[in-house]
N, C-alpha and C. Protein backbone atom coordinates (compact mmCIF):
# COMPACT_ATOMS: atom_id res chain seq x y z
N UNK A 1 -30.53 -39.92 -28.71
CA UNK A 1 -29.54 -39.06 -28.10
C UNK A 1 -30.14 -37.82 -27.49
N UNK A 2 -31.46 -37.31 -27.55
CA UNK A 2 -32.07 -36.57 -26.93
C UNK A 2 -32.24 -36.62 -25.78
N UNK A 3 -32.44 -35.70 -24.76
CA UNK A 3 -32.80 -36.11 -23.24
C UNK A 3 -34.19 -35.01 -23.26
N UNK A 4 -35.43 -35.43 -22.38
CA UNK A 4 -37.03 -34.99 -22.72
C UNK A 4 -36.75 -34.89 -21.38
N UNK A 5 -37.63 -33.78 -21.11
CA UNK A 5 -38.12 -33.15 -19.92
C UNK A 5 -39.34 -32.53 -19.82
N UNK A 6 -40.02 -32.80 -18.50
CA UNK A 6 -41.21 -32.65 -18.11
C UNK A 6 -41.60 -31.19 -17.85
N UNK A 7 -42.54 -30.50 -18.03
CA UNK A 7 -42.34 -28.83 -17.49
C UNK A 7 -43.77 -28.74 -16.99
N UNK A 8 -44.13 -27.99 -16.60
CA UNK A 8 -45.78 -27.33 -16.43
C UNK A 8 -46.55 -27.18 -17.14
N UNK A 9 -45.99 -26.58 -18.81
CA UNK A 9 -46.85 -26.40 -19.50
C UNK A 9 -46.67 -27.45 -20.83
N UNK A 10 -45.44 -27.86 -20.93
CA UNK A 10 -45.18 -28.77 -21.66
C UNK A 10 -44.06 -29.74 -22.05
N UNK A 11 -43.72 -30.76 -23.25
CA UNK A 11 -42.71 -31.17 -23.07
C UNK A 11 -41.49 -30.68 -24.07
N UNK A 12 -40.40 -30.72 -23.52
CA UNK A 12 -38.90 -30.29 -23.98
C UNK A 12 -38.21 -31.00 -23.89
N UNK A 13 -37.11 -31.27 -25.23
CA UNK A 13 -35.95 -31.83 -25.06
C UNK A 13 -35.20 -30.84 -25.63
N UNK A 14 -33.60 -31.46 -25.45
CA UNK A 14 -32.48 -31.15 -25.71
C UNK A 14 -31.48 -32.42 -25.85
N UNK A 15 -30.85 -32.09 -27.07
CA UNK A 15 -29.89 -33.02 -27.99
C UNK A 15 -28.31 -32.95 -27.86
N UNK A 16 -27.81 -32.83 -26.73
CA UNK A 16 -26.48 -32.60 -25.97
C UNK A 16 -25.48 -32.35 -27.17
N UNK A 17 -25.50 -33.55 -28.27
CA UNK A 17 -24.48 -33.30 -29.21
C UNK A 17 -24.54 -31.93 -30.06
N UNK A 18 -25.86 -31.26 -29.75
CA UNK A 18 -25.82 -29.72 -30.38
C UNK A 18 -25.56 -28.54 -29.51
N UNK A 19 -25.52 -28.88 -28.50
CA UNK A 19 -25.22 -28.16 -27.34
C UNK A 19 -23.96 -27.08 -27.99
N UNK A 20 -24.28 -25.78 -28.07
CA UNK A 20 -23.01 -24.83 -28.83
C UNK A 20 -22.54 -24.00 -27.23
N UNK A 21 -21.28 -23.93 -27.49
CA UNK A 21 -20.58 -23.62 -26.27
C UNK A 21 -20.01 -21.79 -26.80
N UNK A 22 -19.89 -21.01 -26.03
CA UNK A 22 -19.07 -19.55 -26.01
C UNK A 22 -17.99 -19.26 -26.33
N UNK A 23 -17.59 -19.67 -26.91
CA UNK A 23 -15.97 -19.32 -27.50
C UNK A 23 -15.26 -18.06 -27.53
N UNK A 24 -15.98 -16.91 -27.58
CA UNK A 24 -15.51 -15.80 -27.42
C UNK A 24 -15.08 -15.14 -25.52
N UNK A 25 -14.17 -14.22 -25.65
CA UNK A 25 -13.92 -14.07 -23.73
C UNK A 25 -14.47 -12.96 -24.00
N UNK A 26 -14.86 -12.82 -22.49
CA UNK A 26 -15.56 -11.54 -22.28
C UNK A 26 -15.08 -10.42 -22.01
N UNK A 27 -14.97 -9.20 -22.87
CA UNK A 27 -14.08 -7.65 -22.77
C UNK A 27 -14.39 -7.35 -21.58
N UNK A 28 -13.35 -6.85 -20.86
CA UNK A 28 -13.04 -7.03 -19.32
C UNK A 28 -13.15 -5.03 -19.06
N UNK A 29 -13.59 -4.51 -18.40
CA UNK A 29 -13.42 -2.85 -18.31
C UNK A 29 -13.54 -2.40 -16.53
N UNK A 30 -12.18 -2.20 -16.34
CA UNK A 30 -12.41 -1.50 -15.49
C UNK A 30 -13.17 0.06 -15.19
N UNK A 31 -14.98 0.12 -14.48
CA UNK A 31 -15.50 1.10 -14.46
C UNK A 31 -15.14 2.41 -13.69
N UNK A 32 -14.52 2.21 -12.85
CA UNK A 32 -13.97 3.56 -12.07
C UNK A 32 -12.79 3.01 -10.97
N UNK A 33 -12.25 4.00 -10.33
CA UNK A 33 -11.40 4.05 -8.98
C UNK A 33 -12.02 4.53 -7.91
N UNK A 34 -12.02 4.61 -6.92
CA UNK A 34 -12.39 5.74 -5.92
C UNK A 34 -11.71 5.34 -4.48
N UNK A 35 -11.15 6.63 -4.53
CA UNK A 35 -9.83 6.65 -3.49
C UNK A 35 -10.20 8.36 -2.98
N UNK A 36 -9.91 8.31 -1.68
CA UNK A 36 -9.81 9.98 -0.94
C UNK A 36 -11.17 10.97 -1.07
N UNK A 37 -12.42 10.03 -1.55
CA UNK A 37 -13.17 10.96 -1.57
C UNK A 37 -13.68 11.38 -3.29
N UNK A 38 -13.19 10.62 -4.31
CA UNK A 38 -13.15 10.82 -5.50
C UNK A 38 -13.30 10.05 -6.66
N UNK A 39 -13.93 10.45 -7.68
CA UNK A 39 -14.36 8.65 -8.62
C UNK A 39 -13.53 9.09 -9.71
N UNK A 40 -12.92 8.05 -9.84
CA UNK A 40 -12.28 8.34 -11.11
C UNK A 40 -12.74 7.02 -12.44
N UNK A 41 -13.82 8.07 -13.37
CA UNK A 41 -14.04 7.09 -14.54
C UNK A 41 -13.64 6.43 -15.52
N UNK A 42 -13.37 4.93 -15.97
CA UNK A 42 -12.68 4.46 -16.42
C UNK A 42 -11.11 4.70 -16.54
N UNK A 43 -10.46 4.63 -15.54
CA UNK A 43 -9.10 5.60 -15.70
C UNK A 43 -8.07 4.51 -16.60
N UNK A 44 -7.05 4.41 -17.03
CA UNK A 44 -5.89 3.66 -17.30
C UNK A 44 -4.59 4.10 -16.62
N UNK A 45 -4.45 4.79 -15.96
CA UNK A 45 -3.31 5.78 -14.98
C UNK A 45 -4.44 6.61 -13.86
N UNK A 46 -3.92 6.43 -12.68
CA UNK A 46 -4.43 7.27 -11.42
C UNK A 46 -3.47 7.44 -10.33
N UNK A 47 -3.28 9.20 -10.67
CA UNK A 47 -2.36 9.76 -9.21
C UNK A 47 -3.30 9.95 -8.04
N UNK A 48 -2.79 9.35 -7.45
CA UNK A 48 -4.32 9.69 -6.04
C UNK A 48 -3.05 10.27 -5.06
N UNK A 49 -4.21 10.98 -4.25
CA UNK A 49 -4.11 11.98 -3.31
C UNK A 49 -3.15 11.44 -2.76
N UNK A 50 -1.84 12.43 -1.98
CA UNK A 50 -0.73 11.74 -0.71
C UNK A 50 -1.48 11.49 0.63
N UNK A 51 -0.85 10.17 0.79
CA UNK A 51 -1.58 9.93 2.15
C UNK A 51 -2.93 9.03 1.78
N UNK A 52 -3.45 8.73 0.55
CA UNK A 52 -4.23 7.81 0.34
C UNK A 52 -4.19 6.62 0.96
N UNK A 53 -5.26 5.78 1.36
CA UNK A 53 -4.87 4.38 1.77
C UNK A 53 -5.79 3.42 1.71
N UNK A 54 -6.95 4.23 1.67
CA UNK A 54 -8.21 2.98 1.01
C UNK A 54 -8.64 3.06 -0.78
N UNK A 55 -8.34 2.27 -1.16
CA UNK A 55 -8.65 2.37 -2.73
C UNK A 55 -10.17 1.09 -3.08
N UNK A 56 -10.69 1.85 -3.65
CA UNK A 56 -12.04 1.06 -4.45
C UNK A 56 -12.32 0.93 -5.57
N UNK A 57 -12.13 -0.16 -6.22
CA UNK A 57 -11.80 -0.21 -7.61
C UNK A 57 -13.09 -0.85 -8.14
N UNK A 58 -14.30 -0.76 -9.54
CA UNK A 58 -15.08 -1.45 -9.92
C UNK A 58 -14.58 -1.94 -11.14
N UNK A 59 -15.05 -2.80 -11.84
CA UNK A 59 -14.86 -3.36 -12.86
C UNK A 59 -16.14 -4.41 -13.59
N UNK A 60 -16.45 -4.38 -14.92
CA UNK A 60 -17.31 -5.16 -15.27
C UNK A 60 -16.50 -6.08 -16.13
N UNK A 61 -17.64 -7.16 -17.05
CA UNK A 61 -17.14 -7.83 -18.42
C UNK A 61 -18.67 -7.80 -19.16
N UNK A 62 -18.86 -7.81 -20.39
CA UNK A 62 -19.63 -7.68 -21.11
C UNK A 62 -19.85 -9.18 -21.15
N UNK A 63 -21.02 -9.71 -21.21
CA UNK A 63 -21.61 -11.31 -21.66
C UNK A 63 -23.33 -11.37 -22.13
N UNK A 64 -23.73 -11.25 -23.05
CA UNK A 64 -24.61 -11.27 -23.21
C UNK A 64 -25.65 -12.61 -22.74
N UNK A 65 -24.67 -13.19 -23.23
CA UNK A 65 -25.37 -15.17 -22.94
C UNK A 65 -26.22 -15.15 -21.27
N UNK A 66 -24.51 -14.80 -20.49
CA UNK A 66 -25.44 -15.50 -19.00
C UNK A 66 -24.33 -14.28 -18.14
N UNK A 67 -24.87 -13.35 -18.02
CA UNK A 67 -23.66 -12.15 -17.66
C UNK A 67 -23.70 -12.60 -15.98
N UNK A 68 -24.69 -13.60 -15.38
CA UNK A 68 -24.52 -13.85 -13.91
C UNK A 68 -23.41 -14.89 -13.69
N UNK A 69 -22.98 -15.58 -14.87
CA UNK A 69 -22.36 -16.46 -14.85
C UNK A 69 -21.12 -16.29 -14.88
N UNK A 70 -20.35 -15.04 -15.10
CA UNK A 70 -19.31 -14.37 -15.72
C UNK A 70 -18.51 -14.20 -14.08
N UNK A 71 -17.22 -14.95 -14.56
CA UNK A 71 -16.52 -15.07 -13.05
C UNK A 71 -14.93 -14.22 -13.23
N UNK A 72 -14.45 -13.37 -11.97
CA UNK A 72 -13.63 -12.58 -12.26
C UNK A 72 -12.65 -12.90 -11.30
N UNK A 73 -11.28 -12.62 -11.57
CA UNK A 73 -10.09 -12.83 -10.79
C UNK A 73 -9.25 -11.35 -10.82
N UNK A 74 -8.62 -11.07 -10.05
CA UNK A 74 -8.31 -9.92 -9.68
C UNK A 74 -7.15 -9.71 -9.05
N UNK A 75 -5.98 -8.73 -8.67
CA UNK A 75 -4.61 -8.69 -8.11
C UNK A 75 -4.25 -7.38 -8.18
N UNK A 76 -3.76 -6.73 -7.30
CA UNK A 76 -3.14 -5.58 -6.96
C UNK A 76 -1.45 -5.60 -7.47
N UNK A 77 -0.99 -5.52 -8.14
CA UNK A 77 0.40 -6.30 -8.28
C UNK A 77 0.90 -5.08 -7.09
N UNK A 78 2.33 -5.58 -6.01
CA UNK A 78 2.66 -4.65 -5.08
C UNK A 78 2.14 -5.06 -3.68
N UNK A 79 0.52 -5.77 -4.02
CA UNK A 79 0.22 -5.87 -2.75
C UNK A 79 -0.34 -7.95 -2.54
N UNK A 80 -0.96 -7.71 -3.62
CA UNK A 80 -1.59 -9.35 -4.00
C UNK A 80 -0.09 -10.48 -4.71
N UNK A 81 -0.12 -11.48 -4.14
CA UNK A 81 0.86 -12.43 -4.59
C UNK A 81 0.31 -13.10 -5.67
N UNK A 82 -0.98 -13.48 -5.37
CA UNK A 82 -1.46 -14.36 -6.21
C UNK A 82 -3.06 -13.53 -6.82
N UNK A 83 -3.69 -14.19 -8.18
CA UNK A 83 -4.87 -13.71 -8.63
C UNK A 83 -5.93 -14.56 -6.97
N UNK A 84 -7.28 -13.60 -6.97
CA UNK A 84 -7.76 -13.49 -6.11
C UNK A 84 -9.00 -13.78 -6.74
N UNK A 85 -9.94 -14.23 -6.15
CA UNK A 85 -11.77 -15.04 -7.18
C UNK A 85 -12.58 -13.82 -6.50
N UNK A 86 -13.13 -13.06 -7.73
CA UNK A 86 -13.63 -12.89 -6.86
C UNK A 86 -15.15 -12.51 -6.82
N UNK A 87 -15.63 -13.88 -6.93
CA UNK A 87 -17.16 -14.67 -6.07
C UNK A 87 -17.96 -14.12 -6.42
N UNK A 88 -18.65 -13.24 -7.23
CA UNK A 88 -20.16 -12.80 -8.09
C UNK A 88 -19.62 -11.22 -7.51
N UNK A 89 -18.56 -10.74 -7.26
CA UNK A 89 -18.46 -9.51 -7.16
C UNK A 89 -17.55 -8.84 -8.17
N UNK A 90 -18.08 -7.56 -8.44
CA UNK A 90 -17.51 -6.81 -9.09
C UNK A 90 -17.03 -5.49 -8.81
N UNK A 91 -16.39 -5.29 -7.70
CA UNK A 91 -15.32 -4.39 -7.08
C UNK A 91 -14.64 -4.90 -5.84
N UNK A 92 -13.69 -4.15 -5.66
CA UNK A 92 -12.83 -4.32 -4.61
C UNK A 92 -12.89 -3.59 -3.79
N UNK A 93 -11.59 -3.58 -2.41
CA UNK A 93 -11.93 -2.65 -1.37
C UNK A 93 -10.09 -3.15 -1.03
N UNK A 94 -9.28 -1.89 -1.07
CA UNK A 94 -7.97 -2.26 -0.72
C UNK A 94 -7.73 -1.17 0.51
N UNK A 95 -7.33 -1.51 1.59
CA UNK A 95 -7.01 -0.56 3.01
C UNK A 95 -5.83 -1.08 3.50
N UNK A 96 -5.28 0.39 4.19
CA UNK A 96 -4.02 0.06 4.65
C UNK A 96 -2.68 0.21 3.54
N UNK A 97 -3.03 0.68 2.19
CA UNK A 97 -1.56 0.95 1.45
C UNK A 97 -0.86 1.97 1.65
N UNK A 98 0.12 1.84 1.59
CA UNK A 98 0.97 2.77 1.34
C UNK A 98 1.91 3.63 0.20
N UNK A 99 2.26 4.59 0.35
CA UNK A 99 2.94 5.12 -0.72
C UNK A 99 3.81 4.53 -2.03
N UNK A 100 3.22 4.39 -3.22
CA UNK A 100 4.17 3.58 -4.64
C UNK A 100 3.40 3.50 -5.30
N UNK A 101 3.71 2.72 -6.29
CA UNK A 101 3.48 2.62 -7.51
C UNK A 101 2.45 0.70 -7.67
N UNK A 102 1.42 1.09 -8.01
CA UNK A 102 0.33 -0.68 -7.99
C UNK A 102 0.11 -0.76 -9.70
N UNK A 103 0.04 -1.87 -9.53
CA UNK A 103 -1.01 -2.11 -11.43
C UNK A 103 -1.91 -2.88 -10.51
N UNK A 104 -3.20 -2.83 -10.67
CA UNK A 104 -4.86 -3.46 -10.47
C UNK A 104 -4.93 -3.94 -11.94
N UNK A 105 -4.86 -5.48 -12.06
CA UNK A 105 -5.33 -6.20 -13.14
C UNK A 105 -6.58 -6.86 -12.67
N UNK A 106 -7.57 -7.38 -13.54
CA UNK A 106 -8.58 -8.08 -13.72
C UNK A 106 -8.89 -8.63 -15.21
N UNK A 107 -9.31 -10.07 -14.97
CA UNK A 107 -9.64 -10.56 -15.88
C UNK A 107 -10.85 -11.49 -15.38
N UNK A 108 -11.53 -11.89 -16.84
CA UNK A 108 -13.00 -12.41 -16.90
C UNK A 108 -12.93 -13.77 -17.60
N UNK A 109 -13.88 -14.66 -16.69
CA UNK A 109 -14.50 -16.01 -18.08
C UNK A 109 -15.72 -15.69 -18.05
N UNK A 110 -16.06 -16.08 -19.42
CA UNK A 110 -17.54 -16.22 -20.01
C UNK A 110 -18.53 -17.02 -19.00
N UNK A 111 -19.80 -17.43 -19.47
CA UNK A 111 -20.56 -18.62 -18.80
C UNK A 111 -20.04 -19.73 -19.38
N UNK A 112 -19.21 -20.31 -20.21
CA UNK A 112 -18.45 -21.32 -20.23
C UNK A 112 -17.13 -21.46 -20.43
N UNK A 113 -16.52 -20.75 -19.43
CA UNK A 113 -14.85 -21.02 -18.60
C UNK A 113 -13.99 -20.44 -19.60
N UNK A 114 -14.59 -19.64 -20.65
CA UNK A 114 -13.21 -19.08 -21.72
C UNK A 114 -12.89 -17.72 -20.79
N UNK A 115 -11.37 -17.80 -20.60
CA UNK A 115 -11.10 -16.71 -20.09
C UNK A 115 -10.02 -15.52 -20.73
N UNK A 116 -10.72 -14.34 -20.90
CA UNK A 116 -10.23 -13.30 -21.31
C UNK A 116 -8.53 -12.60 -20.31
N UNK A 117 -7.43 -13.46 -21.01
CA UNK A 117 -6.01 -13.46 -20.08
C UNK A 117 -5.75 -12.01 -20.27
N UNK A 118 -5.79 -11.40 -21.06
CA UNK A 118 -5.44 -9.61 -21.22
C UNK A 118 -6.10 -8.89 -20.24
N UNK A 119 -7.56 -9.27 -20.04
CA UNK A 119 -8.17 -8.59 -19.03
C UNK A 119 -8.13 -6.85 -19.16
N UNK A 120 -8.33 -6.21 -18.01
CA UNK A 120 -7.92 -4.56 -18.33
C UNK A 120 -6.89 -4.34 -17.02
N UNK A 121 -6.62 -3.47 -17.36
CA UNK A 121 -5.36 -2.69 -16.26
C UNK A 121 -5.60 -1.19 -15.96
N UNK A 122 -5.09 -0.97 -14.79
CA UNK A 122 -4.92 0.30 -14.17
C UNK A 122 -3.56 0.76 -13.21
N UNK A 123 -3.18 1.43 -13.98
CA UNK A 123 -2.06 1.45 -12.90
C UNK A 123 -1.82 2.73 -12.25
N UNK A 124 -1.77 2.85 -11.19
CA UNK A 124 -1.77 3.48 -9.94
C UNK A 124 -0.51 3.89 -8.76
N UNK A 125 -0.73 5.34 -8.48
CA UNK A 125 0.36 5.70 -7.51
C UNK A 125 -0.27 6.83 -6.74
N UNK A 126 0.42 6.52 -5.66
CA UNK A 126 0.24 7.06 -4.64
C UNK A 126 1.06 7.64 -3.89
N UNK A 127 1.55 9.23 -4.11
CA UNK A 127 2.76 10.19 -3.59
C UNK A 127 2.97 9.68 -2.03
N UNK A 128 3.97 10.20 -1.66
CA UNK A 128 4.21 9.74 -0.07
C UNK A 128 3.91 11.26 0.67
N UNK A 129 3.64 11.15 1.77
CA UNK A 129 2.99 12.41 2.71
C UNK A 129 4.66 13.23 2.80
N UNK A 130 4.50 14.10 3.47
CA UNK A 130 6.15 14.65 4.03
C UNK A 130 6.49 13.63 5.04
N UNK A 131 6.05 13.35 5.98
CA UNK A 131 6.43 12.51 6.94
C UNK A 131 6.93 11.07 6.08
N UNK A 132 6.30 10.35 5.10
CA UNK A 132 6.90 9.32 4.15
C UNK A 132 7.51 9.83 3.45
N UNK A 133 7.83 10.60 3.06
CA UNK A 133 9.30 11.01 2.25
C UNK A 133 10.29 10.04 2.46
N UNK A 134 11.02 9.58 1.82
CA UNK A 134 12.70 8.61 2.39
C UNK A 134 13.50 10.14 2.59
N UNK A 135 13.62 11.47 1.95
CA UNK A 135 14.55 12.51 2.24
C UNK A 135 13.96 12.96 3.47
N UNK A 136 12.90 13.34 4.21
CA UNK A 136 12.36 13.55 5.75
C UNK A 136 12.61 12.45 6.15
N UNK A 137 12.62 11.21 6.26
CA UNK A 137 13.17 10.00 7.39
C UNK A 137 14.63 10.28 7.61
N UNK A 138 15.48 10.45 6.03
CA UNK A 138 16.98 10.77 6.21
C UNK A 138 17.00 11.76 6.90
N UNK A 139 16.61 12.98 6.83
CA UNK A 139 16.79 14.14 7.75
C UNK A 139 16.62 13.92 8.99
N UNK A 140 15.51 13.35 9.39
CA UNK A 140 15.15 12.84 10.75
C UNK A 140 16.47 12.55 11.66
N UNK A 141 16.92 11.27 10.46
CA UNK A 141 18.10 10.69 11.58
C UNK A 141 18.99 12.01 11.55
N UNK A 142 19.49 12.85 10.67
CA UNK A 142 20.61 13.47 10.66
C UNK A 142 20.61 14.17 11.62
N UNK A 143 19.37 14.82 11.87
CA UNK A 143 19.01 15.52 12.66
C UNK A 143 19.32 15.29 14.20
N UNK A 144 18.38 14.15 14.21
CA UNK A 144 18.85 12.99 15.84
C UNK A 144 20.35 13.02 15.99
N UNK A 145 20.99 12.51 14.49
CA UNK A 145 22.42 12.33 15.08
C UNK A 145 22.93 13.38 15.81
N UNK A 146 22.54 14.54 15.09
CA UNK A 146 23.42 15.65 15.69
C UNK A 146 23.00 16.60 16.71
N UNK A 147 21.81 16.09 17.24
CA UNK A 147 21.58 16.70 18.70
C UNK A 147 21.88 15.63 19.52
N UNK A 148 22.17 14.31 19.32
CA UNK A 148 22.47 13.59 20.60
C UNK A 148 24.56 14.37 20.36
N UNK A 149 24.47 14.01 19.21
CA UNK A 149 26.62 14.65 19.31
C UNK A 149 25.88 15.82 19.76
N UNK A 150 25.43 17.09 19.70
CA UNK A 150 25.94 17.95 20.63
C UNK A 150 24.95 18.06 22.24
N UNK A 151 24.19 17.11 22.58
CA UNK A 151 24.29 16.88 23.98
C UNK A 151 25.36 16.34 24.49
N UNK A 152 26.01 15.39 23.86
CA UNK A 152 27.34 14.41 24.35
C UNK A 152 27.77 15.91 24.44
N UNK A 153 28.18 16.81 23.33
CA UNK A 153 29.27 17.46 23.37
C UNK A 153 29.10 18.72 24.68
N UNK A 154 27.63 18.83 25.12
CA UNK A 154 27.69 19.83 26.24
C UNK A 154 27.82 19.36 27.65
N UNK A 155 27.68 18.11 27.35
CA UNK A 155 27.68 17.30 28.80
C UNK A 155 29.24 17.15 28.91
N UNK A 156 29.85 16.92 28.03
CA UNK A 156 31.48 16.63 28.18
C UNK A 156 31.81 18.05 29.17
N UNK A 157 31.74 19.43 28.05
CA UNK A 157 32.07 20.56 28.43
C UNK A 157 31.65 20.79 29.85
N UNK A 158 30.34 20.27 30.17
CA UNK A 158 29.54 20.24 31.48
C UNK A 158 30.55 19.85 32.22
N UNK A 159 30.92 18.62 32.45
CA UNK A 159 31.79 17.96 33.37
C UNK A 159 33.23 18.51 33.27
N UNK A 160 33.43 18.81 32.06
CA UNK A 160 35.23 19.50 32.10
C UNK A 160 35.34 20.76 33.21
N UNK A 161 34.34 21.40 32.50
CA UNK A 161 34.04 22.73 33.45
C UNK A 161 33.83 22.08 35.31
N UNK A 162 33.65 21.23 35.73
CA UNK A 162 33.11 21.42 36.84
C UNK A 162 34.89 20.31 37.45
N UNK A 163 35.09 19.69 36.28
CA UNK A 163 36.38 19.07 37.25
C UNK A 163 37.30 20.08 37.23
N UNK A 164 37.18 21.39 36.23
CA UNK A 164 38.23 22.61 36.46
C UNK A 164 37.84 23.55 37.54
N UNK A 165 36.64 23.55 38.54
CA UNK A 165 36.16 24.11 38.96
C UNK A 165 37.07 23.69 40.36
N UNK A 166 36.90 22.18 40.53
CA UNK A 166 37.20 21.62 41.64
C UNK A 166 38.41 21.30 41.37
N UNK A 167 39.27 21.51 40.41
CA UNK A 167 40.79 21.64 40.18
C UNK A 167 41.37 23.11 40.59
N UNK A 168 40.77 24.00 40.83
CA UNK A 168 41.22 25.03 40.56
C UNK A 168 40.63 25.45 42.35
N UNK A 169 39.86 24.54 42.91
CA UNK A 169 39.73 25.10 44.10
C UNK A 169 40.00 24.54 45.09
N UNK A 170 41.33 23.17 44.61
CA UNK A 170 41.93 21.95 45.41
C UNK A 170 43.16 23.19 45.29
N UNK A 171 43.39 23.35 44.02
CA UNK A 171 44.81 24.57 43.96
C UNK A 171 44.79 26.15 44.91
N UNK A 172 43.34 26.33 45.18
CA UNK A 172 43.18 27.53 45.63
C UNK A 172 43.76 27.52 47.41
N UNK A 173 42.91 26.23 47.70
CA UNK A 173 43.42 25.65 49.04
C UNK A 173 44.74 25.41 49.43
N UNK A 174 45.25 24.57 48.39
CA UNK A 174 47.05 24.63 48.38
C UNK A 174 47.98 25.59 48.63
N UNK A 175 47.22 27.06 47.85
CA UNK A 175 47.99 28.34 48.18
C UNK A 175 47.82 28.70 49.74
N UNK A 176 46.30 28.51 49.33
CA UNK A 176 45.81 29.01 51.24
C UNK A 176 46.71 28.57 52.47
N UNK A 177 46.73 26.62 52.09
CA UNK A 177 47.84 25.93 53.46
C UNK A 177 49.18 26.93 53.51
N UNK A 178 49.61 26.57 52.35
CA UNK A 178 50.92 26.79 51.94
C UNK A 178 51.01 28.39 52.52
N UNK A 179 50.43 29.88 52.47
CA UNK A 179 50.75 30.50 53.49
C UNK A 179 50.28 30.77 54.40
N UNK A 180 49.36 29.73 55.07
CA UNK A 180 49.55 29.83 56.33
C UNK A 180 50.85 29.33 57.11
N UNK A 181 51.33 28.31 56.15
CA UNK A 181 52.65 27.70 56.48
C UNK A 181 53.52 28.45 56.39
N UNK A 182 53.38 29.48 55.74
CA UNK A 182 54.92 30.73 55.62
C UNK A 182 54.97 31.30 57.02
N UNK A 183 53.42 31.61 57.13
CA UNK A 183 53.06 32.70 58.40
C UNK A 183 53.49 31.97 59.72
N UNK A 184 53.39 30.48 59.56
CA UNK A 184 53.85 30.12 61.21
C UNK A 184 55.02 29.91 60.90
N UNK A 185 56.18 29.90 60.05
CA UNK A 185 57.24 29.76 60.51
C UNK A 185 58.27 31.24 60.56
């Protein structure tokens, strides 16, 4: 039941049925954040700057056995639908978010596929600028509404005024005919 192998300097086997496998998962730690210019070490909560939008997240897992072997999956909850592989790397690069509230989960398998489901967490927010405010968008419109109502409302007055203008100088003429008409008779 042994299998022998040839080497350079000498010969080796290995007995498959003793082959001991990893049973333990590998403690998963997210090492920092860095967002706006700023590292934030090991965080478990991060308010980042308003107006943030690129976030960089690292993360390791401890494996003593075969730590190259150690494969990680990853998700932004907010922005990621699904866990994400991700491929002998150990950080991310998120661009383009916007203002709310994220959890960044990650989790780890060993060099033989046990995977640590708890993983670590970070959860994360990001204030909205004044311009993202939802109370500055509401204002916005209120605002709009009520300078287009009072352009309507000066343009009305505009035109009232000018058909009283030319009402009042169809009437002015009327007097005018009217005595010249006294005068010729």
């Amino acid at each position: 039941g042994r299998v022998w192998f040839l080497t350079r300097r000498n010969v080796v086997w290995i007995d498959p049925a003793r082959l001991v496998t990893n049973p333990t998962p590998p403690p998963v730690l997210i090492r920092a954040v860095v967002a706006g210019g700023r590292r934030y070490e090991a965080p478990r909560a991060v308010e980042l700057p308003a107006g943030t939008t690129t976030l960089t997240v690292a993360y390791t897992a401890l494996s003593l056995a075969e730590p190259s072997r150690v494969r990680f999956r990853y998700r932004l909850e907010g922005v990621d639908q699904n866990w994400i592989e991700a491929e002998g790397r150990r950080s991310t690069l998120y661009v383009n978010l916007e203002p709310g509230r994220y959890r960044f989960r990650v989790i780890a398998a060993n060099n033989d596929g046990v995977w640590n489901r708890t993983g670590a967490v970070v959860d994360i927010h990001i204030p909205p600028t004044l311009i993202q405010a939802w109370w500055f968008r509401v204002l916005l419109v209120v605002t709009g509404g009520v300078l287009i109502w009072l352009a309507i409302r000066w343009r009305v007055r505009a035109a009232t005024a000018a058909a009283e203008a030319r009402l009042y100088e169809r009437q002015g003429e009327r007097v005018r005919i009217a005595q010249i008409g006294r005068a010729h008779v």
